[in-house]
Protein backbone atom coordinates (compact mmCIF):
# COMPACT_ATOMS: atom_id res chain seq x y z
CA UNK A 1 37.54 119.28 71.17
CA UNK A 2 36.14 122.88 70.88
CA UNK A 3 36.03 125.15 73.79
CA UNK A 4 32.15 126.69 74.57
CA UNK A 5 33.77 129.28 76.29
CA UNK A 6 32.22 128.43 79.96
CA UNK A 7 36.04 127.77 81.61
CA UNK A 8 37.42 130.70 80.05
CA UNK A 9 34.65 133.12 81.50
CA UNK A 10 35.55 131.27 84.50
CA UNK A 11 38.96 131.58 84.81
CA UNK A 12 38.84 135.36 83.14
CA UNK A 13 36.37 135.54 86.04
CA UNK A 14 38.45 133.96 88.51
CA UNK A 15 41.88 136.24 86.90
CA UNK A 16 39.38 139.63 87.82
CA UNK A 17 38.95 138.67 91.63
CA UNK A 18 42.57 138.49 92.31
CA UNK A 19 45.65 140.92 93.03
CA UNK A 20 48.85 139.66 92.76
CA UNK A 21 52.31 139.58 91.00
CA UNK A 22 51.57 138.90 87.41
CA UNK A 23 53.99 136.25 86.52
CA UNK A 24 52.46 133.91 89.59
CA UNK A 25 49.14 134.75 88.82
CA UNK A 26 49.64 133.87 84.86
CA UNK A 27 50.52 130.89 86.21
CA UNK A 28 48.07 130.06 88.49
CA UNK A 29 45.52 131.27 86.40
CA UNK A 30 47.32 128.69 83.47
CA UNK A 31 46.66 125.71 86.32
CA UNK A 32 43.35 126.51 87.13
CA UNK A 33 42.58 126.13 83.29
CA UNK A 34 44.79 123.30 82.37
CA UNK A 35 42.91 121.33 85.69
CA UNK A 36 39.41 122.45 84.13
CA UNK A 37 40.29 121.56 80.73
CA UNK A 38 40.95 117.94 81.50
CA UNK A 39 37.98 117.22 83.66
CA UNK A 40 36.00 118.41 81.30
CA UNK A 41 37.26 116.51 78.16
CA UNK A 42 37.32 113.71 81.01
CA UNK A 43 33.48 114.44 81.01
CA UNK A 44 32.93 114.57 77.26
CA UNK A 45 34.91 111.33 77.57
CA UNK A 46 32.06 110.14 78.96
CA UNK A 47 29.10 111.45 77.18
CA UNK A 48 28.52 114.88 77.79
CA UNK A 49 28.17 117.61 75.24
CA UNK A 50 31.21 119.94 75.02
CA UNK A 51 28.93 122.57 76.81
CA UNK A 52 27.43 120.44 79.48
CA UNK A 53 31.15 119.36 80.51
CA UNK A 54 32.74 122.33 80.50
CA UNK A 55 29.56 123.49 83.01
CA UNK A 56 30.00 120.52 85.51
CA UNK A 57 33.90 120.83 85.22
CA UNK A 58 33.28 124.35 86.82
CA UNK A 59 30.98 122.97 88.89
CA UNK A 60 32.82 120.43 90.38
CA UNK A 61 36.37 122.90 90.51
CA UNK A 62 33.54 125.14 93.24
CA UNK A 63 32.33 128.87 92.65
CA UNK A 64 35.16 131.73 92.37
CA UNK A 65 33.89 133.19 95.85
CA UNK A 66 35.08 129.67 97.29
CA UNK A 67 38.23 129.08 95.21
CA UNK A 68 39.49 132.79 95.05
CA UNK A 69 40.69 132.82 98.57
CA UNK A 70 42.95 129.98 98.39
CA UNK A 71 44.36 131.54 95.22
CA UNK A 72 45.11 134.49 97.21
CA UNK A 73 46.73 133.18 99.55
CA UNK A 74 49.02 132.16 97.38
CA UNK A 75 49.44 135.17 95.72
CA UNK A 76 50.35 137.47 98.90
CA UNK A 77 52.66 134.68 100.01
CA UNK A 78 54.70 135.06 96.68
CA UNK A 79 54.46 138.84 96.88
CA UNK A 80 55.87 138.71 100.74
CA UNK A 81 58.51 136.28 99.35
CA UNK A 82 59.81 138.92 96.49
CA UNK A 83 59.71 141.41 98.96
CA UNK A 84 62.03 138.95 101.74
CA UNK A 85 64.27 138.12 98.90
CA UNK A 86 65.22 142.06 97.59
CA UNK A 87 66.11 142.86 101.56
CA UNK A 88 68.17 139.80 101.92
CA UNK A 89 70.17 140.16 99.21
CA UNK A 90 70.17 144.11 99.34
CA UNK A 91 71.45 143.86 102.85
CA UNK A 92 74.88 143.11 101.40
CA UNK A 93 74.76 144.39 98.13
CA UNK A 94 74.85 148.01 100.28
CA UNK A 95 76.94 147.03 102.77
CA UNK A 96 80.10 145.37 100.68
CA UNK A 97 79.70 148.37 98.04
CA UNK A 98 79.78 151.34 100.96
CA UNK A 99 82.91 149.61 102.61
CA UNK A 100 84.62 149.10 99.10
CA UNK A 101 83.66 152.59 98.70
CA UNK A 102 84.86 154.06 101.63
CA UNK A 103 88.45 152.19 101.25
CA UNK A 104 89.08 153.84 97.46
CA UNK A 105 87.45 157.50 98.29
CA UNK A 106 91.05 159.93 98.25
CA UNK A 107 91.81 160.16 101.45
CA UNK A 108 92.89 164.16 100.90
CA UNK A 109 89.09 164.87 99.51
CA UNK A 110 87.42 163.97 102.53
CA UNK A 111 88.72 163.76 106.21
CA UNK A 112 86.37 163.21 109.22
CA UNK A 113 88.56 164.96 112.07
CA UNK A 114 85.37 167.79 112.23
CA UNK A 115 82.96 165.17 112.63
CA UNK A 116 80.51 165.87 116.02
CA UNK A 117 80.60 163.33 118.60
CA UNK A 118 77.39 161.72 117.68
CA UNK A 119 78.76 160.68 114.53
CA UNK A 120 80.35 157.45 114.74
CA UNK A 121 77.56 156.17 117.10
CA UNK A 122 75.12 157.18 114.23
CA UNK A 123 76.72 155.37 111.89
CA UNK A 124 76.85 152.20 114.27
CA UNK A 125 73.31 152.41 114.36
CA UNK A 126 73.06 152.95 110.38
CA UNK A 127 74.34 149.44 110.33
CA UNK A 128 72.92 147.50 112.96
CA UNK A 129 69.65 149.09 110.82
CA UNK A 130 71.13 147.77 107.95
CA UNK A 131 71.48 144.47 109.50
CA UNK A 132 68.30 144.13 111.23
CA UNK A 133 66.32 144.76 107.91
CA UNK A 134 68.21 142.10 105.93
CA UNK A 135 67.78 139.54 109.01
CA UNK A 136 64.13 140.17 109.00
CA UNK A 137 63.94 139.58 105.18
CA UNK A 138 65.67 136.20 106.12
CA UNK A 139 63.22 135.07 108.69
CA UNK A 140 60.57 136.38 106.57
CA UNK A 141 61.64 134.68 103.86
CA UNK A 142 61.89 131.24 105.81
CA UNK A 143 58.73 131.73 107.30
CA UNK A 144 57.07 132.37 104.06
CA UNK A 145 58.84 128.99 102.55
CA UNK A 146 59.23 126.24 104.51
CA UNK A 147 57.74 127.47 107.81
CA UNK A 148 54.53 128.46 106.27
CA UNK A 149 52.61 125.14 106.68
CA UNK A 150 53.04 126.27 110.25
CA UNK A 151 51.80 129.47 109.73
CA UNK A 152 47.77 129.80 110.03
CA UNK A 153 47.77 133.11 108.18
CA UNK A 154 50.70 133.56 105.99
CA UNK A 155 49.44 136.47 104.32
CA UNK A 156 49.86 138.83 107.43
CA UNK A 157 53.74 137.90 106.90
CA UNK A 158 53.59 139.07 104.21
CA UNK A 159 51.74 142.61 105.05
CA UNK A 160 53.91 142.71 108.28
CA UNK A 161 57.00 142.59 106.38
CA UNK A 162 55.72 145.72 104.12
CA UNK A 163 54.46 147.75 107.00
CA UNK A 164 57.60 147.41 108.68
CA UNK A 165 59.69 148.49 105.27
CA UNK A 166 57.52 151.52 105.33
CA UNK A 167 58.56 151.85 108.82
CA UNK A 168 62.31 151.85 108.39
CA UNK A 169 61.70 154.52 105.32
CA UNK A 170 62.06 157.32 107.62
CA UNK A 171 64.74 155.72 110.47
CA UNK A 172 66.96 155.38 107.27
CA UNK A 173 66.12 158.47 105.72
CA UNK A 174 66.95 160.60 109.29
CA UNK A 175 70.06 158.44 110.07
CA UNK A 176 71.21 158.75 106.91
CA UNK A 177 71.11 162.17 106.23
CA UNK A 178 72.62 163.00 109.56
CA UNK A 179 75.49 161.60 108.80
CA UNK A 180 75.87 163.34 105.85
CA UNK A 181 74.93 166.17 107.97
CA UNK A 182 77.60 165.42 110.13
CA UNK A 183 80.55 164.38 107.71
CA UNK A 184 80.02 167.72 105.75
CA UNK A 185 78.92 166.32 102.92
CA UNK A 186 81.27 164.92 102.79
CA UNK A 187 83.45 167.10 100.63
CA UNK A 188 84.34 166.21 97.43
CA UNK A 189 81.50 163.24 97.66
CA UNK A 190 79.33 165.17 95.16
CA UNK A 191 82.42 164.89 92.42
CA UNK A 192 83.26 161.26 93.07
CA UNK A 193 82.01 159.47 90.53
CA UNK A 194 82.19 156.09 92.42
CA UNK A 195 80.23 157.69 95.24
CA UNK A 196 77.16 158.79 92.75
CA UNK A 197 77.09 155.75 91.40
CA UNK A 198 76.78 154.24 94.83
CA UNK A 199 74.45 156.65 96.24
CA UNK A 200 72.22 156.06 93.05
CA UNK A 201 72.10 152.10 94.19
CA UNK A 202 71.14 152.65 97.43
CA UNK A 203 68.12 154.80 96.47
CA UNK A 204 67.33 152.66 93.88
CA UNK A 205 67.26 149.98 95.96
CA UNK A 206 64.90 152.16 98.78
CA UNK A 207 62.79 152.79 95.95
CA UNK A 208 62.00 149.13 95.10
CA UNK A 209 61.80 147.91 98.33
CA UNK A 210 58.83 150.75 98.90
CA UNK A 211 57.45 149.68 95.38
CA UNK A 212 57.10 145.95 96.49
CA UNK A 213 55.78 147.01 99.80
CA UNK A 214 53.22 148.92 98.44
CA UNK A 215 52.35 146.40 96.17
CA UNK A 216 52.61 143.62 99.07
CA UNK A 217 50.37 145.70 100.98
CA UNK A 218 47.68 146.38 98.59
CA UNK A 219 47.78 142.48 98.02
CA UNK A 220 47.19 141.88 101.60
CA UNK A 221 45.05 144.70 102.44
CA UNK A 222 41.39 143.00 101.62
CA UNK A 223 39.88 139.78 101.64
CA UNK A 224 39.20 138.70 98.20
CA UNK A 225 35.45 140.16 96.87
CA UNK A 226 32.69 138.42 96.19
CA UNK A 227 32.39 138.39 92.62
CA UNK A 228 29.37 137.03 90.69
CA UNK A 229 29.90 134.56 87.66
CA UNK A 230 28.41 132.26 85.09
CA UNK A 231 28.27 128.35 85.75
């Protein structure tokens, strides 16, 4: 059985009107043709030229400007859900590798007896930060998995959760860099090779949390378009 083309204009069609992460939308996209594919050898099955079934497959499956939505849906959910994931886990990925780090740095290269006042409290508040981020990504997460059948609007999860990364992009950036403020440096830090290694994780991991926010947000940011397609 020879495709006419009709469902792959359709899905192609369908693949056009959508934003998302590519690997879910390959496979959504892979569904939504499998799905047609049958119903319309289904049709041919029973009587219908190729052609003709491939058109009422589409037909029946309903136009991209009513199917597109759903799809989505689905695809800001998964993008919120990558996003939920990377500050879960980066939580304490950071906060195991700073306290490892911290108990190995030479005590006679760095010594915090000069540090201000508002130092310790500072670096309280670093990790409560720290904390609050990674819980969020958990109840983000949860909401965005099995809570989201209770969720009218999953999607604004999802663009919530990537506003408020943006958000904590300059808390962390300020917080942190007082406290290097404060610590002088600290001195010898810049030498260590442990401590550039971990300083090079945590802005890596900064700079794909922003990347997926972005992302997430641009997702989120529109309802899907109408677009205009063959039947």
């Amino acid at each position: 059985m020879t495709s006419t083309g009709v469902i792959d204009d359709y899905v192609t069609g369908l693949s056009r009107a959508l934003r998302g992460p590519r690997r879910p939308k390959l496979d959504l996209m892979t569904e939504a043709r499998d799905s047609l594919l049958d119903a319309a050898e289904a049709l041919e099955c029973d009587g219908l030229e190729r052609a003709e079934a491939e058109r009422a497959a589409v037909r029946d499956f309903g136009t991209i400007e009513e199917i597109a939505p759903g799809y989505q849906e689905e695809l800001s959910v998964s993008a919120g859900r990558r996003l939920a994931v990377l500050l879960f886990v980066a939580v304490p990925i950071t906060a195991i590798m700073w306290n490892m780090l911290w108990r190995v740095f030479p005590a006679d290269v760095v010594s915090y007896e000069a540090a201000p006042d508002w130092f310790a409290p500072v670096a309280r508040v670093v990790d409560a930060t720290q904390l609050l981020i990674g819980a969020i990504g958990a109840i983000a997460l949860l909401a965005l998995g099995r809570g989201r059948r209770r969720i009218r609007r999953p999607e604004r999860v999802a663009r919530a959760l990537a506003v408020f990364v943006w958000a904590m992009v300059p808390v962390m950036f300020v917080l942190c860099s007082a406290l290097m403020y404060g610590s002088n440096g600290p001195v010898g830090f810049s030498d260590y090779p442990p401590g550039l290694v971990a300083s090079a994780v945590s802005y890596g991991l900064w700079g794909v949390k922003v990347a997926l926010a972005t992302r997430c947000i641009g997702i989120t940011r529109n309802r899907v378009p109408a677009v205009a397609h063959s039947s």
